[in-house]
C-alpha atoms as a PDB file:
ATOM      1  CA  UNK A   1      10.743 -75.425 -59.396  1.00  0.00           C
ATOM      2  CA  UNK A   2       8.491 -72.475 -58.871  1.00  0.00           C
ATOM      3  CA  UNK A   3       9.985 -70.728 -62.149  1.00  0.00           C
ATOM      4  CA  UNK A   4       8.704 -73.868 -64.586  1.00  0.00           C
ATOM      5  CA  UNK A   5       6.093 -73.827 -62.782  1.00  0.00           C
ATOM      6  CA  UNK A   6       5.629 -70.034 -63.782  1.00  0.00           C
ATOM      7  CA  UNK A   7       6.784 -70.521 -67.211  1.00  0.00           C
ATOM      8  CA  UNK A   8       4.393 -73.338 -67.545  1.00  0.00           C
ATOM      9  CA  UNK A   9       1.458 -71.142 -66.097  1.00  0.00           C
ATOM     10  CA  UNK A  10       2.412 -68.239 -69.211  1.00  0.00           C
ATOM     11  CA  UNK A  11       2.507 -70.867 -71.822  1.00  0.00           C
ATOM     12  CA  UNK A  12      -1.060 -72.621 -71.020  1.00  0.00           C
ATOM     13  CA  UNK A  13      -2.045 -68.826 -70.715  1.00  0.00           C
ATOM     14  CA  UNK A  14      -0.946 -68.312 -74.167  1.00  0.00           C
ATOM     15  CA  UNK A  15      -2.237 -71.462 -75.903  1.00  0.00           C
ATOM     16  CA  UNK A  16      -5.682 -71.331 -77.856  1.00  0.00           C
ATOM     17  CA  UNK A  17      -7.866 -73.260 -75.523  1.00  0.00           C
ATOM     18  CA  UNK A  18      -6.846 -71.402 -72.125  1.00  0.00           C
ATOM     19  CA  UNK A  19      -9.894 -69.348 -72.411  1.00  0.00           C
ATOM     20  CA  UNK A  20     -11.716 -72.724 -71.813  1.00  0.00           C
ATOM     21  CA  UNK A  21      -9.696 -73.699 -68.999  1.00  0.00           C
ATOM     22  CA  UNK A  22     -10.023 -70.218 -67.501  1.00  0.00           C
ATOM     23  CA  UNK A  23     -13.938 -71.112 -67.570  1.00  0.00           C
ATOM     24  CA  UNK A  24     -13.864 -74.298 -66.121  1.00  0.00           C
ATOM     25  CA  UNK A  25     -11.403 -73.049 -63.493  1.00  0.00           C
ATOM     26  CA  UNK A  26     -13.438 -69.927 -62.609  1.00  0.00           C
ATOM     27  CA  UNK A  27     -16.791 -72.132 -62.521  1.00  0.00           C
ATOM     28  CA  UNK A  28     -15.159 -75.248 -60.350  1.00  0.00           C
ATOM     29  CA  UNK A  29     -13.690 -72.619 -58.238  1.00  0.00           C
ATOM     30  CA  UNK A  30     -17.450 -70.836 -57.622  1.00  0.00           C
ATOM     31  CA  UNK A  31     -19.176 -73.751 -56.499  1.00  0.00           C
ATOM     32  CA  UNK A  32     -16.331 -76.613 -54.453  1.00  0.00           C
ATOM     33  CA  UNK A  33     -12.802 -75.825 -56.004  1.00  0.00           C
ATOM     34  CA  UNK A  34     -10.461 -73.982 -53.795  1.00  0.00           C
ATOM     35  CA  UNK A  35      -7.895 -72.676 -56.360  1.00  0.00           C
ATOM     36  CA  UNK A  36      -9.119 -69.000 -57.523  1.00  0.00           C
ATOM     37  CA  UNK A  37      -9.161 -68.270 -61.110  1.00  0.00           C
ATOM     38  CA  UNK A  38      -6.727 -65.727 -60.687  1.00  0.00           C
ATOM     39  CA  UNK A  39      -3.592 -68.011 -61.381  1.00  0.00           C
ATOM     40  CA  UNK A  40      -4.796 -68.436 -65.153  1.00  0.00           C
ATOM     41  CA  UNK A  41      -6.013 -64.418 -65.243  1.00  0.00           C
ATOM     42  CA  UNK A  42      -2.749 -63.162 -64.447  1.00  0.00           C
ATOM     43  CA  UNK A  43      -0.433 -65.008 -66.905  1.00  0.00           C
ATOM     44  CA  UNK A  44      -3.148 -64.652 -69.563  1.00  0.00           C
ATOM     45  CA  UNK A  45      -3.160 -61.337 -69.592  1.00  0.00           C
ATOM     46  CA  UNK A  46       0.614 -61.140 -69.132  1.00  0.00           C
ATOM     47  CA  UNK A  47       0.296 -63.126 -71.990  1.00  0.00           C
ATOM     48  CA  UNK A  48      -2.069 -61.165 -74.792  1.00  0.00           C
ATOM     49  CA  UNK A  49      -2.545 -57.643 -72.813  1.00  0.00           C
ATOM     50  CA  UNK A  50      -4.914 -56.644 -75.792  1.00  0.00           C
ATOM     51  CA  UNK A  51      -7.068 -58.963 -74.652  1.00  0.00           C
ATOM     52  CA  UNK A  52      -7.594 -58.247 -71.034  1.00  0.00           C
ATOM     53  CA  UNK A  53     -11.751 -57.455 -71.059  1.00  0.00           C
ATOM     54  CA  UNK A  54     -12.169 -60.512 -72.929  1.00  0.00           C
ATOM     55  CA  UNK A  55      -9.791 -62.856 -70.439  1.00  0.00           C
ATOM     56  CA  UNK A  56     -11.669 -61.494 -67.202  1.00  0.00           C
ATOM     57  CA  UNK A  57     -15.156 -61.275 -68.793  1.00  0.00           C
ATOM     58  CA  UNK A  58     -14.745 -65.219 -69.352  1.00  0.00           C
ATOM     59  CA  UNK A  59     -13.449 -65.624 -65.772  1.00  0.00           C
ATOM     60  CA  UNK A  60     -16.704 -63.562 -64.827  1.00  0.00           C
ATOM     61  CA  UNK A  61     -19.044 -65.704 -66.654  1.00  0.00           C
ATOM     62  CA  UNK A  62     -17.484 -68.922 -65.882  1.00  0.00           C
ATOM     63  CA  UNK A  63     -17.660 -67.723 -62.141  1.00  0.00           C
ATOM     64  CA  UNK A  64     -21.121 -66.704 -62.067  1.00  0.00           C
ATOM     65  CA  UNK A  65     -22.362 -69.759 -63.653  1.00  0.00           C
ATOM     66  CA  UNK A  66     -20.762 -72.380 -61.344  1.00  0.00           C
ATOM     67  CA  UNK A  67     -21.961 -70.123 -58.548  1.00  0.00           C
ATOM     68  CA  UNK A  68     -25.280 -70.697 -60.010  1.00  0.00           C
ATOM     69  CA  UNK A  69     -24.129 -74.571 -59.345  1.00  0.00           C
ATOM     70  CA  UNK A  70     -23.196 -73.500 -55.877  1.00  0.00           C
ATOM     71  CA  UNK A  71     -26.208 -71.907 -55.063  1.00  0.00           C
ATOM     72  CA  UNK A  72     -28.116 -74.715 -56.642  1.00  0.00           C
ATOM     73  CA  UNK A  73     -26.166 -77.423 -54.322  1.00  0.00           C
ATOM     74  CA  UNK A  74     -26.604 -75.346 -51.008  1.00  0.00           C
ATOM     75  CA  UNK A  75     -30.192 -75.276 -52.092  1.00  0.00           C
ATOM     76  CA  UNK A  76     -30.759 -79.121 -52.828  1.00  0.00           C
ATOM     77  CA  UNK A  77     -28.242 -80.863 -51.264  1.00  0.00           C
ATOM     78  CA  UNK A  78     -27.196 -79.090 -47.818  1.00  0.00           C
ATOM     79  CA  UNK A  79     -27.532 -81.775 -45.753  1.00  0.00           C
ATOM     80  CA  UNK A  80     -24.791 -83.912 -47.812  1.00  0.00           C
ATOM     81  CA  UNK A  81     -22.654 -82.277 -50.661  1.00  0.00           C
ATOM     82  CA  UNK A  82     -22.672 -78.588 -49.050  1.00  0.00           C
ATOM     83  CA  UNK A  83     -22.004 -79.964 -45.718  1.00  0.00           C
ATOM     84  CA  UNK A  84     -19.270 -82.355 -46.955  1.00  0.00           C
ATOM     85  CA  UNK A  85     -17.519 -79.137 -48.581  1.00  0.00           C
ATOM     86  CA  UNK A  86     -18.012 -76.775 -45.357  1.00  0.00           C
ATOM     87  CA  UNK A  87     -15.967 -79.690 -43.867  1.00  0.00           C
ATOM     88  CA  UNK A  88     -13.692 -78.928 -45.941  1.00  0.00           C
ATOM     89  CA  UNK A  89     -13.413 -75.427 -44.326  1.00  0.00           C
ATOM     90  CA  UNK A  90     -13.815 -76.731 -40.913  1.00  0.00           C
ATOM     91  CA  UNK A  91     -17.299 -75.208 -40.870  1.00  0.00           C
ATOM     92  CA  UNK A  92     -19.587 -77.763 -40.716  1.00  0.00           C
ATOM     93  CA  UNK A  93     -20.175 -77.746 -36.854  1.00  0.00           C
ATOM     94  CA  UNK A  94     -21.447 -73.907 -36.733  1.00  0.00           C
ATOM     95  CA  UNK A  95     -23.935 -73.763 -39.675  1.00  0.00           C
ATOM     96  CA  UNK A  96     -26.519 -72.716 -37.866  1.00  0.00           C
ATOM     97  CA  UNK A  97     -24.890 -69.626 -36.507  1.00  0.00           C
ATOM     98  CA  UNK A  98     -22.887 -69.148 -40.030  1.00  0.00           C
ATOM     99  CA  UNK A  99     -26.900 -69.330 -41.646  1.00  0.00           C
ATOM    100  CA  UNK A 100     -28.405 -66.694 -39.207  1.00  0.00           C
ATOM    101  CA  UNK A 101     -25.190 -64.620 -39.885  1.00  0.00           C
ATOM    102  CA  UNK A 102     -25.273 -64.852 -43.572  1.00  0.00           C
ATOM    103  CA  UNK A 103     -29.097 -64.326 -43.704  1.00  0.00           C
ATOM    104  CA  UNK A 104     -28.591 -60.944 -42.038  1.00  0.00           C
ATOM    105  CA  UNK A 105     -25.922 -59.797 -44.309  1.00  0.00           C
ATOM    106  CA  UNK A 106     -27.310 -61.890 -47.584  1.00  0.00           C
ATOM    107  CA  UNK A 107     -25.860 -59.542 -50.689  1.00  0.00           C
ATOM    108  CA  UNK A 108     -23.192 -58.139 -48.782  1.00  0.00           C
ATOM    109  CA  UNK A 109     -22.022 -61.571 -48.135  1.00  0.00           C
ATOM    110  CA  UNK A 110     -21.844 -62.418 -51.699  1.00  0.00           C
ATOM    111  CA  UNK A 111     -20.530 -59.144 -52.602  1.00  0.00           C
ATOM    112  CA  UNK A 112     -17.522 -59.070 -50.093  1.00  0.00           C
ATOM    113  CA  UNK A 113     -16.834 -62.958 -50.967  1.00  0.00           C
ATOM    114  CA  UNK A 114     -16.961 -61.643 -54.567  1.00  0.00           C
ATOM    115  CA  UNK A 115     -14.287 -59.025 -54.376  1.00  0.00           C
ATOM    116  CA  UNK A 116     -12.005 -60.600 -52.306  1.00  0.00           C
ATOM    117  CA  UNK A 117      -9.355 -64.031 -51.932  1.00  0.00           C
ATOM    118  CA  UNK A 118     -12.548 -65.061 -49.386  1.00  0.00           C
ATOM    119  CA  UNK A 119     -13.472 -69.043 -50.993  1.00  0.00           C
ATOM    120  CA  UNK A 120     -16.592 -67.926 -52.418  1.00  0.00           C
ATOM    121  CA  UNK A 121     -17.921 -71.378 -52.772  1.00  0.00           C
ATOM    122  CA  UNK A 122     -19.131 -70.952 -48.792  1.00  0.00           C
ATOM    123  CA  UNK A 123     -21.365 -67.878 -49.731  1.00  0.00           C
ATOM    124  CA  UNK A 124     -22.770 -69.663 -53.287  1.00  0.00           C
ATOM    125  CA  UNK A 125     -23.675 -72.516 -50.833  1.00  0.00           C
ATOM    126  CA  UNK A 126     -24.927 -70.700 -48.048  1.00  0.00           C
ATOM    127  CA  UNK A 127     -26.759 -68.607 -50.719  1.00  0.00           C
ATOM    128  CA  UNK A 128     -28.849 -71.446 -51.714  1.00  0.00           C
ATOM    129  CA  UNK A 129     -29.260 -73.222 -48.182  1.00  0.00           C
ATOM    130  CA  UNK A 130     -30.912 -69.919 -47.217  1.00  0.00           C
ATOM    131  CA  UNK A 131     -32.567 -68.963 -50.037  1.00  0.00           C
ATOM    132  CA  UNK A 132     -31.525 -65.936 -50.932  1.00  0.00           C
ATOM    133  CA  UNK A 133     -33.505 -64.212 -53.635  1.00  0.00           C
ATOM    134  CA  UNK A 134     -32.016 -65.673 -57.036  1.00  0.00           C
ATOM    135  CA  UNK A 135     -32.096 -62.813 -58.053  1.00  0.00           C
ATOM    136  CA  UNK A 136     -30.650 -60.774 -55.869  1.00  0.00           C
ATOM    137  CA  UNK A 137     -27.801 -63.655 -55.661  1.00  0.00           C
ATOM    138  CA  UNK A 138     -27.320 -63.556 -59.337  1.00  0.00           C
ATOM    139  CA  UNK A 139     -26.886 -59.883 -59.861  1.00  0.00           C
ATOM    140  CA  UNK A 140     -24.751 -59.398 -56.831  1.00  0.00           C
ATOM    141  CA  UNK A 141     -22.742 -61.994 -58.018  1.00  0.00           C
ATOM    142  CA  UNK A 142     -22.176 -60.912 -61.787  1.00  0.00           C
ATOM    143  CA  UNK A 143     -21.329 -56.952 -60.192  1.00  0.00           C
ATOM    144  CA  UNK A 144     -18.946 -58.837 -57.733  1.00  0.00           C
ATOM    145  CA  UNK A 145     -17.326 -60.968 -60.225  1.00  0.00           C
ATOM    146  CA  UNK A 146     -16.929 -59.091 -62.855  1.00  0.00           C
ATOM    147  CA  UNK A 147     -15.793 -55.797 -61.185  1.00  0.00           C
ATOM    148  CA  UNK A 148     -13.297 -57.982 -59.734  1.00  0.00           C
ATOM    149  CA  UNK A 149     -11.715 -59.557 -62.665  1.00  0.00           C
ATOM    150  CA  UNK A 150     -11.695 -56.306 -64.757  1.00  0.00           C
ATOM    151  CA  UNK A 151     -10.285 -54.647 -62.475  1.00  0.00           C
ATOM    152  CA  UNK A 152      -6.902 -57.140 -62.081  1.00  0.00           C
ATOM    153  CA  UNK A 153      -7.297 -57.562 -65.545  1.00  0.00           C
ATOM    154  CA  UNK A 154      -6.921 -53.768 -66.388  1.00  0.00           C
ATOM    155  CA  UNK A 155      -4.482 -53.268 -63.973  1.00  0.00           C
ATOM    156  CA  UNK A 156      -2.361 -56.105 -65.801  1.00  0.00           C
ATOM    157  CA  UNK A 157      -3.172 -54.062 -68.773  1.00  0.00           C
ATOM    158  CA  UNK A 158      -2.725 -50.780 -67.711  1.00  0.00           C
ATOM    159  CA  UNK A 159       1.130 -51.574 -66.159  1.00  0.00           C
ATOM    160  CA  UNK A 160       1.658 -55.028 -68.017  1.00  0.00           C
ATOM    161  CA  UNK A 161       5.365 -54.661 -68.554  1.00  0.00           C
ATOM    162  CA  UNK A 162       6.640 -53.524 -65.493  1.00  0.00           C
ATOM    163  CA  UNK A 163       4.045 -55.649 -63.291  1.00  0.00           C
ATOM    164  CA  UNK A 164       5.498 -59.012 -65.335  1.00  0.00           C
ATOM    165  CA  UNK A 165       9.247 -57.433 -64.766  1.00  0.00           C
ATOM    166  CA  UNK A 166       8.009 -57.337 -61.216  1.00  0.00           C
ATOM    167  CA  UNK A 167       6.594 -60.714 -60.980  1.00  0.00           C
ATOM    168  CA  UNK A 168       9.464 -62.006 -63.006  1.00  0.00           C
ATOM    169  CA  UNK A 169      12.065 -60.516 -60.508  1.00  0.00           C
ATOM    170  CA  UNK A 170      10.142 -61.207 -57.607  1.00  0.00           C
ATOM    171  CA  UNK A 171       8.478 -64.409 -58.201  1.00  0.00           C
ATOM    172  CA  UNK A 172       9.420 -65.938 -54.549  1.00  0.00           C
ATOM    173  CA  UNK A 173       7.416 -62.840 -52.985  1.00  0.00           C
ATOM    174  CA  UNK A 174       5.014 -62.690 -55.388  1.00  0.00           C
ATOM    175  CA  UNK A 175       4.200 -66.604 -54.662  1.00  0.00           C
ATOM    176  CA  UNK A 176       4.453 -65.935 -50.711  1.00  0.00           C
ATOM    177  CA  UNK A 177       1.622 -62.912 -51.065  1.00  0.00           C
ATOM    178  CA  UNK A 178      -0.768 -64.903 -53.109  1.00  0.00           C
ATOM    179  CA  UNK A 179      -0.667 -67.801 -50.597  1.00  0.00           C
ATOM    180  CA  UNK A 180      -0.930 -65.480 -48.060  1.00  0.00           C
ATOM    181  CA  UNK A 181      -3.922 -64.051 -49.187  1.00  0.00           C
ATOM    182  CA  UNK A 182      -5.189 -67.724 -50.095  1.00  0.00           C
ATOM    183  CA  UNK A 183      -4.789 -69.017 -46.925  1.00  0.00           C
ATOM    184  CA  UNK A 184      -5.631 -65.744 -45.251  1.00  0.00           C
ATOM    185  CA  UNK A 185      -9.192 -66.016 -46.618  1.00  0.00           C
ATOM    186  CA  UNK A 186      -9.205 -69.641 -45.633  1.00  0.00           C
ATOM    187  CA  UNK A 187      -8.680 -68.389 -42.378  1.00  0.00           C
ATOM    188  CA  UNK A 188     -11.239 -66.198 -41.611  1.00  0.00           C
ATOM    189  CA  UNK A 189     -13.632 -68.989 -43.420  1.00  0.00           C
ATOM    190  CA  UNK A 190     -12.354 -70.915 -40.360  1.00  0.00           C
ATOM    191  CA  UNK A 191     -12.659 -68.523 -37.607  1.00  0.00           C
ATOM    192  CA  UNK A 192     -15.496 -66.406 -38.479  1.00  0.00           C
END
């Protein structure tokens, strides 16, 4: 099952409107999806190497602007969306003590959330419910996002071949890891 499921991920990479779907995915994902955007960069640039900037500049953009939509629901709507999602992360109990943690940390939040399997959507909420400086949360989160998604991206460029023999060989593992890291960074959403 996991290899169709593979070999359906590298032909929806390869069809003409996966760079829309890589948008929607990386926006959704920014703002209340928990899925990262990474399981349509990888097989898209396994798919069309030459086109790695372009793949993970459209994750980057798509990512920034539903964090925008994050920001812009921990902002409005706290009190019923945002704390219906940190729910969601078993989180809604301690937002006061998440809020006065966040508000000391503020970019560095978003920047480490950027970077790493972290859900991001908590920062692009708590973002907004504390008002960090737009700003400041936009250009965080464009660094952040980008840097992130060019750098897998090149990386898939850079050793394309023998990273998809890898994955190819190894798809079991490679599976295990990214769950790992999924639910690793649910985790420490949990018990932060």
């Amino acid at each position: 099952m996991l290899r169709r499921l593979y070999d359906w991920t590298m032909g929806l990479a390869a069809r003409p409107d996966a760079m829309l779907a890589l948008f929607i995915v990386a926006f959704v994902e920014s703002s209340f999806f928990p899925i990262p955007p990474d399981v349509l960069i990888i097989p898209m640039v396994l798919a069309a190497r030459s086109r790695w900037a372009r793949i993970a500049l459209v994750g980057a953009a798509g990512s920034v602007l539903g964090a925008l939509f994050g920001y812009w629901i921990g902002a409005a709507f706290m009190d019923t969306i945002g704390h219906a999602i940190l729910a969601t992360y078993g989180k809604e109990g301690q937002f006061a003590t998440l809020a006065a943690r966040f508000e000391a940390w503020g970019a560095w939040a978003v920047l480490f959330a950027g970077l790493t399997p972290f859900p991001f959507k908590v920062i692009t909420l708590f973002s907004g419910a504390v008002a960090l400086p737009l700003p400041l949360f936009i250009l965080t989160t464009m660094i952040a996002r980008a840097g992130r998604f060019l750098l897998v991206a090149w990386l898939l460029y850079r050793f394309g071949a023998p990273i998809r023999d890898f994955i190819e060989r190894r798809l079991g593992l490679m599976f295990a890891l990214f769950l790992t890291a999924l639910l690793g960074g649910f985790y420490v959403v949990k018990f932060l």
